[in-house]
C-alpha atoms as a PDB file:
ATOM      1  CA  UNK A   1      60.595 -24.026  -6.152  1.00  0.00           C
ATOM      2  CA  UNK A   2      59.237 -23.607  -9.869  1.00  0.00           C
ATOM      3  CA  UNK A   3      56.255 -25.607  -9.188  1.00  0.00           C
ATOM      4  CA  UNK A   4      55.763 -23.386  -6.069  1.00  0.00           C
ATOM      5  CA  UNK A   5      55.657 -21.150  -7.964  1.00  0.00           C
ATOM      6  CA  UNK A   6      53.350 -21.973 -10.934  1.00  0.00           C
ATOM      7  CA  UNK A   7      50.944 -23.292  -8.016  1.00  0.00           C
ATOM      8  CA  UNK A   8      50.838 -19.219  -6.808  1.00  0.00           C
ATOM      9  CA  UNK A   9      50.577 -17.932 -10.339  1.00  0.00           C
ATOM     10  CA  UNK A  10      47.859 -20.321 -11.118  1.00  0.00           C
ATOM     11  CA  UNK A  11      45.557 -19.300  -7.621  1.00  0.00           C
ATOM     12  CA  UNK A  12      46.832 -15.777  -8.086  1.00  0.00           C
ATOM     13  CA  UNK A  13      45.294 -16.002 -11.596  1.00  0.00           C
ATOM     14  CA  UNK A  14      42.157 -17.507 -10.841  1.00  0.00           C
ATOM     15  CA  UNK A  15      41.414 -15.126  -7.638  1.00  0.00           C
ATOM     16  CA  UNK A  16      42.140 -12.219 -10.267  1.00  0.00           C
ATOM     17  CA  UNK A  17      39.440 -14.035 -12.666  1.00  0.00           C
ATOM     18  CA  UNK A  18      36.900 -14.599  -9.726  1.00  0.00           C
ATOM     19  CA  UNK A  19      37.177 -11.202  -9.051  1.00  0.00           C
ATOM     20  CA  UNK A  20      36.885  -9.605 -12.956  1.00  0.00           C
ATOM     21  CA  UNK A  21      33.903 -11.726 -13.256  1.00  0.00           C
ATOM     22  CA  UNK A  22      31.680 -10.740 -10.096  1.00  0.00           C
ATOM     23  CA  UNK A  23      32.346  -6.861 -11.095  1.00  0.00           C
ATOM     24  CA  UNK A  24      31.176  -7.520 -14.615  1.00  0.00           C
ATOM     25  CA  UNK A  25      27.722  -8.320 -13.546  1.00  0.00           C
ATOM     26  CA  UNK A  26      26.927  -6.659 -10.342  1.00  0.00           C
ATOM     27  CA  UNK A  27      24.308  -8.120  -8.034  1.00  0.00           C
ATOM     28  CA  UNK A  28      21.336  -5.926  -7.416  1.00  0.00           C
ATOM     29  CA  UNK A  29      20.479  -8.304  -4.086  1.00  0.00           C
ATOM     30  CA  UNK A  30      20.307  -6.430  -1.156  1.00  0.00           C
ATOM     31  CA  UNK A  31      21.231  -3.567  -2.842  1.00  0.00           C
ATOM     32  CA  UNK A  32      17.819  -1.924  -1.546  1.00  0.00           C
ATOM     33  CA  UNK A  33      16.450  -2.447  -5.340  1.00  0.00           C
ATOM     34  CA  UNK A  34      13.319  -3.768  -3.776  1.00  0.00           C
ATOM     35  CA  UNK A  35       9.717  -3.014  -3.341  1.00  0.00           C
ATOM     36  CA  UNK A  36       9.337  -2.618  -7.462  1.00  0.00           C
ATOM     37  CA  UNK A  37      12.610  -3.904  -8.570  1.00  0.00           C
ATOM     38  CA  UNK A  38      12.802  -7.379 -10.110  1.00  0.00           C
ATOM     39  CA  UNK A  39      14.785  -8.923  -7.580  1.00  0.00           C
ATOM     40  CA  UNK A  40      11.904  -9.494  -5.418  1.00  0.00           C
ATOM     41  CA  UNK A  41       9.397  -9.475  -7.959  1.00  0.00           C
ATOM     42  CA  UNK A  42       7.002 -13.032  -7.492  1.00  0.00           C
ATOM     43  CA  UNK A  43       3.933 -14.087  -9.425  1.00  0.00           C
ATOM     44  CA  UNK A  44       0.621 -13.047  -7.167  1.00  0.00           C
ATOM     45  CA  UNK A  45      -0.784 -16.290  -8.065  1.00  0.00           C
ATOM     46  CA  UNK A  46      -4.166 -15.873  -9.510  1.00  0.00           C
ATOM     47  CA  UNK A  47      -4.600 -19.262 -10.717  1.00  0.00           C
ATOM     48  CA  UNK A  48      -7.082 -19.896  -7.718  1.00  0.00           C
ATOM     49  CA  UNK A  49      -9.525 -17.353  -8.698  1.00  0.00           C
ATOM     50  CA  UNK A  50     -12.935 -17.697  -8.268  1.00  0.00           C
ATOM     51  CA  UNK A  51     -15.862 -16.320  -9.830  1.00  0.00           C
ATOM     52  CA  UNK A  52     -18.222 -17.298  -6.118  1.00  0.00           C
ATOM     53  CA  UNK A  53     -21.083 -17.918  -8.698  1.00  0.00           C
ATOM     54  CA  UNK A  54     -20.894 -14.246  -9.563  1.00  0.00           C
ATOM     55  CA  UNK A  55     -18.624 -14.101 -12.451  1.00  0.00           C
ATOM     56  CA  UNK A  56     -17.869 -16.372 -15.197  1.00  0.00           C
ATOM     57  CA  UNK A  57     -13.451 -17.156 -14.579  1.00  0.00           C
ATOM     58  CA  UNK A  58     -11.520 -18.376 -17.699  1.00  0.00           C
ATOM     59  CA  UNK A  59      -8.070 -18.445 -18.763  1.00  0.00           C
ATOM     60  CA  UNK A  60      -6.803 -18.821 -15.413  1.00  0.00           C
ATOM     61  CA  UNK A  61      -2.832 -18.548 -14.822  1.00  0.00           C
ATOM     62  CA  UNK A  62      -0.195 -17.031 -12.063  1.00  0.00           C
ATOM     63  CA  UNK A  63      -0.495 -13.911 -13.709  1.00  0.00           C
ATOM     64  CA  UNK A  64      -3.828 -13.398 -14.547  1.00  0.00           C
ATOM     65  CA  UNK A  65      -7.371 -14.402 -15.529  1.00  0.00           C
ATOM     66  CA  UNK A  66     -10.762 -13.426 -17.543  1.00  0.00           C
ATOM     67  CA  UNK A  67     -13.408 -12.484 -15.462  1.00  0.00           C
ATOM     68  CA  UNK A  68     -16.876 -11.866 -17.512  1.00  0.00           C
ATOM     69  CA  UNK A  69     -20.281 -11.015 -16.285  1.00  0.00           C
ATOM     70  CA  UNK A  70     -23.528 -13.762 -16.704  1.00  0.00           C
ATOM     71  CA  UNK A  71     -25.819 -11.025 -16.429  1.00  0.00           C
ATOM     72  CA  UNK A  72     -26.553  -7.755 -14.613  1.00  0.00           C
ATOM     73  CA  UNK A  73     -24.670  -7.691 -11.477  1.00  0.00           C
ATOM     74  CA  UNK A  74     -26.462  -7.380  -8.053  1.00  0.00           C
ATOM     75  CA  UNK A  75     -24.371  -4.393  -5.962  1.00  0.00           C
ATOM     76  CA  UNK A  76     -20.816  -5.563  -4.105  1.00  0.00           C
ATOM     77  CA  UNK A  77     -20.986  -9.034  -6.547  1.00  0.00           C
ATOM     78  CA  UNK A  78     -17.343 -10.039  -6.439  1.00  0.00           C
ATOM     79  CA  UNK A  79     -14.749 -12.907  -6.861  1.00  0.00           C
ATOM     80  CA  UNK A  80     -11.421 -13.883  -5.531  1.00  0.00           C
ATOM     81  CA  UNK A  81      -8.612 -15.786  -4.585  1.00  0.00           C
ATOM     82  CA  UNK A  82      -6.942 -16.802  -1.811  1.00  0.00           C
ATOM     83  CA  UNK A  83      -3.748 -15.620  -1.802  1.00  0.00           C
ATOM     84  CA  UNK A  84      -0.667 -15.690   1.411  1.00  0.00           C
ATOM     85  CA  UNK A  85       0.372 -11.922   0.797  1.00  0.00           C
ATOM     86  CA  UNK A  86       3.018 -12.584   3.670  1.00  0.00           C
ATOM     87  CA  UNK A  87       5.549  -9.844   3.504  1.00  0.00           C
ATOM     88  CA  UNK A  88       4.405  -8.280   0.128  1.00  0.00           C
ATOM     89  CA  UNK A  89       5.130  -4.668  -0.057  1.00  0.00           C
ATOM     90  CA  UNK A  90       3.322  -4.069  -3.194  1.00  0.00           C
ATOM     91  CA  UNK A  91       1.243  -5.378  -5.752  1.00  0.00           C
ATOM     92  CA  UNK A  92       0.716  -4.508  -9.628  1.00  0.00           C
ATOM     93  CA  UNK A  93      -1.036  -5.497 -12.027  1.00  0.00           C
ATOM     94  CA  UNK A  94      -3.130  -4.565 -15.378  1.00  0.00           C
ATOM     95  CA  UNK A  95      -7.172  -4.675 -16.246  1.00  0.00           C
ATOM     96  CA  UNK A  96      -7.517  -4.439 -20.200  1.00  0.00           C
ATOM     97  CA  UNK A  97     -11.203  -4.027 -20.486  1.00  0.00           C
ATOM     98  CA  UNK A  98     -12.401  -6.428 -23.335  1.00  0.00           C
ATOM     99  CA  UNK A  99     -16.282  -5.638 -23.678  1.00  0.00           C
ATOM    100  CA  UNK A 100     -18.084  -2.999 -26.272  1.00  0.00           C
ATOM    101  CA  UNK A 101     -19.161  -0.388 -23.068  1.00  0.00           C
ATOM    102  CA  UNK A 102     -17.094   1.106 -19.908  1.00  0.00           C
ATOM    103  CA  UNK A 103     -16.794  -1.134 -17.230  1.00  0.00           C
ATOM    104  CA  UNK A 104     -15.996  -0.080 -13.071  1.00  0.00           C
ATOM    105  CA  UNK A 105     -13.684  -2.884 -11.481  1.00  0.00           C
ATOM    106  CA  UNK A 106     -12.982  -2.434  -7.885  1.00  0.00           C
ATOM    107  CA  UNK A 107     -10.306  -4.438  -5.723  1.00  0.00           C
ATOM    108  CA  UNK A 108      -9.342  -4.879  -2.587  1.00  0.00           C
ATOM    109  CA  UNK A 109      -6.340  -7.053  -0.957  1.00  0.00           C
ATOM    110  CA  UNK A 110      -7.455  -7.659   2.687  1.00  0.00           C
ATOM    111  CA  UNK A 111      -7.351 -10.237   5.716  1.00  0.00           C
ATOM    112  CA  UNK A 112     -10.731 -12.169   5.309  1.00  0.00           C
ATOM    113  CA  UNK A 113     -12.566 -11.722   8.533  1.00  0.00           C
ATOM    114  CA  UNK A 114     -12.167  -8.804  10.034  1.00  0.00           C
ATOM    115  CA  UNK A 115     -14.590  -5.969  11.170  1.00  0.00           C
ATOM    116  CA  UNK A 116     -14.632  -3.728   8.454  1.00  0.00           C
ATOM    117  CA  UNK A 117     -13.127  -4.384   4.981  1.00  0.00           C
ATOM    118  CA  UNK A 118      -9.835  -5.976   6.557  1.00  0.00           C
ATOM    119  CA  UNK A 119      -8.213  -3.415   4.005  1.00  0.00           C
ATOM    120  CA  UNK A 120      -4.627  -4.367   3.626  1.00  0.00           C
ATOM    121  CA  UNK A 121      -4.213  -1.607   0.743  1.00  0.00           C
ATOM    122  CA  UNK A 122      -2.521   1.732   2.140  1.00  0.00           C
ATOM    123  CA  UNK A 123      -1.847   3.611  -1.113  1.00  0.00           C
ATOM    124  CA  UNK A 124      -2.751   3.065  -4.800  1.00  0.00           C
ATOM    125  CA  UNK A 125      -1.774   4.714  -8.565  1.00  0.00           C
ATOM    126  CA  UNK A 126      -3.782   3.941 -11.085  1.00  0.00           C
ATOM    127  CA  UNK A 127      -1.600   4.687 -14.481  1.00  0.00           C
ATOM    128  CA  UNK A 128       1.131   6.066 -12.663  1.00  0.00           C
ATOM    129  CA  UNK A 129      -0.828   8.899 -10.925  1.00  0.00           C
ATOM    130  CA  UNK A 130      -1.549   8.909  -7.086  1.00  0.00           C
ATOM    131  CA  UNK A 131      -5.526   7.474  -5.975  1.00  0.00           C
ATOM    132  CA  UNK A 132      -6.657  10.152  -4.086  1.00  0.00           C
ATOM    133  CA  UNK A 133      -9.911   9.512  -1.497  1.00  0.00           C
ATOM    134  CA  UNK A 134     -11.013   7.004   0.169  1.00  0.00           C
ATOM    135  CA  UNK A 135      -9.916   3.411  -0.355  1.00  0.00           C
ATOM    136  CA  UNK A 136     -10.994   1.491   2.569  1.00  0.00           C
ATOM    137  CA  UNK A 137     -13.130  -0.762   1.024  1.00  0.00           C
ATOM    138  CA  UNK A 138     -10.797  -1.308  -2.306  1.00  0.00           C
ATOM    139  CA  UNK A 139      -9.404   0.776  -5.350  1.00  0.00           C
ATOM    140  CA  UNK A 140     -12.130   1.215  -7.725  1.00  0.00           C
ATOM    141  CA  UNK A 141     -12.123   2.750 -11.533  1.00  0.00           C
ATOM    142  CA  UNK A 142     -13.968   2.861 -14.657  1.00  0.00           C
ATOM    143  CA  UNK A 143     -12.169   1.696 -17.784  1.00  0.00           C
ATOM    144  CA  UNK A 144     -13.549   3.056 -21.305  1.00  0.00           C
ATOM    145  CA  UNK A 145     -13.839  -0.034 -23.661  1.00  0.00           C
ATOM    146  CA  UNK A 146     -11.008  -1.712 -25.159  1.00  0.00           C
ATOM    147  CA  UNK A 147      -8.549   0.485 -22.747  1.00  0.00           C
ATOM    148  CA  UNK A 148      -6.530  -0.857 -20.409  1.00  0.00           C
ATOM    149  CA  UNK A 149      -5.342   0.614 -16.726  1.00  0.00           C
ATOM    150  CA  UNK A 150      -2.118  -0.532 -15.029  1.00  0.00           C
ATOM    151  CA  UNK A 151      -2.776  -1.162 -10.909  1.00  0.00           C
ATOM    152  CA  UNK A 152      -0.322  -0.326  -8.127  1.00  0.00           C
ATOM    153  CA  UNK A 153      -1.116  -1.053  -4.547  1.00  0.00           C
ATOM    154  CA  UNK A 154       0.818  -0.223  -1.876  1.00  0.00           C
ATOM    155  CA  UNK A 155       0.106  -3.110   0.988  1.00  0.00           C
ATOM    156  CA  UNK A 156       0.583  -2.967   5.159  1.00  0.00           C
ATOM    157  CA  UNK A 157       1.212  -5.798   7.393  1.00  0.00           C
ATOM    158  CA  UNK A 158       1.795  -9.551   7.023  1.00  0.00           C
ATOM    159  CA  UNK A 159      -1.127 -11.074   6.932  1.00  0.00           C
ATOM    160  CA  UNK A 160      -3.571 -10.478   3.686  1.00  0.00           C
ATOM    161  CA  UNK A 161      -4.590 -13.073   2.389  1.00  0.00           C
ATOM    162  CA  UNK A 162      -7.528 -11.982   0.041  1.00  0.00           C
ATOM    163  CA  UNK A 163      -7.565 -10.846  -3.109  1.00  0.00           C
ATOM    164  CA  UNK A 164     -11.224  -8.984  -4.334  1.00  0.00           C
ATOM    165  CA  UNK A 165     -12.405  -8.184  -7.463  1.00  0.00           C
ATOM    166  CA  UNK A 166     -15.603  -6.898  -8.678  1.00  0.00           C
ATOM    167  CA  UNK A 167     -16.987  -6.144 -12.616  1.00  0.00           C
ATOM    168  CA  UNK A 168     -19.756  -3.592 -12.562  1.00  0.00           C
ATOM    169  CA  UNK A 169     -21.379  -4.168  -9.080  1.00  0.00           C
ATOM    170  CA  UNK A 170     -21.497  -0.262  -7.929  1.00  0.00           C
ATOM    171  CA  UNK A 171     -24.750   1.342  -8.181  1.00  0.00           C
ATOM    172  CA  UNK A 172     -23.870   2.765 -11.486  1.00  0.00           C
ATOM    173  CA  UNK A 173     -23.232   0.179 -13.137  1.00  0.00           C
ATOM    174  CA  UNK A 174     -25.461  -2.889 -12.526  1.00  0.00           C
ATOM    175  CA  UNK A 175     -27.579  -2.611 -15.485  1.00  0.00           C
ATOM    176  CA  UNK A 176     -24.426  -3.243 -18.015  1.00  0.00           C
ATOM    177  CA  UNK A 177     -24.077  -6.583 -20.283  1.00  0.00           C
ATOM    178  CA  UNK A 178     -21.131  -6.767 -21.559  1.00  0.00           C
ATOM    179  CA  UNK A 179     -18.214  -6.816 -18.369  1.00  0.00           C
ATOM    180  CA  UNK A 180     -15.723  -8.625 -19.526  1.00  0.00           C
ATOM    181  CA  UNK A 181     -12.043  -7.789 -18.245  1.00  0.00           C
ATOM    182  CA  UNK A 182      -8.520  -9.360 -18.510  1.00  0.00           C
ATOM    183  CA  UNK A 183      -5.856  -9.418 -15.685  1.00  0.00           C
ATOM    184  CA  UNK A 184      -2.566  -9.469 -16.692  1.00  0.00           C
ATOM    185  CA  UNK A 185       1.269  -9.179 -15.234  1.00  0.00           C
ATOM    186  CA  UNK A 186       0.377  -9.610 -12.045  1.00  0.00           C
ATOM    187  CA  UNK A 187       2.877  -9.769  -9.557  1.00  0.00           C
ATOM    188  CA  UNK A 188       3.618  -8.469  -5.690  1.00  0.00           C
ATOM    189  CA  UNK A 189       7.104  -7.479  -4.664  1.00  0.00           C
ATOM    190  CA  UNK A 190       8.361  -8.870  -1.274  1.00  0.00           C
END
């Protein structure tokens, strides 16, 4: 009967520890954290980007890349990636501009194809603060030199699988030398 006993004490005990140790750190997964919170937070995958003989692409990682200009742009010159979006809910990211003048950077996340932009981008902050207008063909921005702007983009549907971006192609600014951006932390939340 005493080593009945002991045997209860002992899974009684180790129950009791099971249980001390799953409250100590809770688990945020499917707690509805999601759609910002790290528990569904992936790497975008920008390792495939391209310049499309527009752009000169360097440090090249998950995260991010170096995209400088070769010249004057010609209007809409951009690069990208492709990129399975599948169920991504969001997308964020940051643009440091590196060169000696402001720079406009546009982007757009969109199924390649389709009539139209094949916009997959619903909503966007820039900073924090809401994009208001039209962004059917992309979020686009200027960024004063050496500044840096942090990207959110709020994404529809399952099946992006584009991602656009273009270093002084608008009409304003093709006649500037010196684009030459850095994309970091990028990541989309599924």
């Amino acid at each position: 009967m005493k080593k009945i006993a002991t045997k209860v004490l002992t899974i009684v005990a180790a129950c009791a520890a099971m249980v001390f140790a799953s409250c100590a750190q809770p688990s945020t997964s499917g707690s509805g954290a999601g759609a910002g919170e790290n528990d569904d937070k992936v790497v975008l995958g920008l390792s495939a980007m391209d310049g499309w003989g527009k752009y000169e692409i360097s440090d090249k990682s998950e995260t991010g890349f170096t995209m400088k200009s070769t010249g004057e742009q010609k209007e809409n010159d951009c690069g990208g990636a492709d990129i399975t979006f599948g169920t991504a809910k969001k997308v964020t990211f940051k643009v440091t501009n590196n060169a000696t003048e402001e720079c406009w950077v546009q982007v757009i996340i969109k199924k390649d194809g389709e009539d139209g932009s094949g916009s997959r981008i619903t909503s966007a902050k820039l900073d924090g603060v809401d994009v208001t207008g039209d962004i059917t063909w992309g979020v686009n921005t200027t960024i004063a030199a050496g500044a840096s702007k942090n990207f959110e983009l709020v994404l529809t549907g399952t099946d992006a699988d584009k991602f656009v971006f273009s270093l002084n192609s608008n009409a304003d600014s093709l006649k500037k030398t010196s684009g030459n951006v850095t994309i970091s932390e990028a990541y989309m939340y599924k």
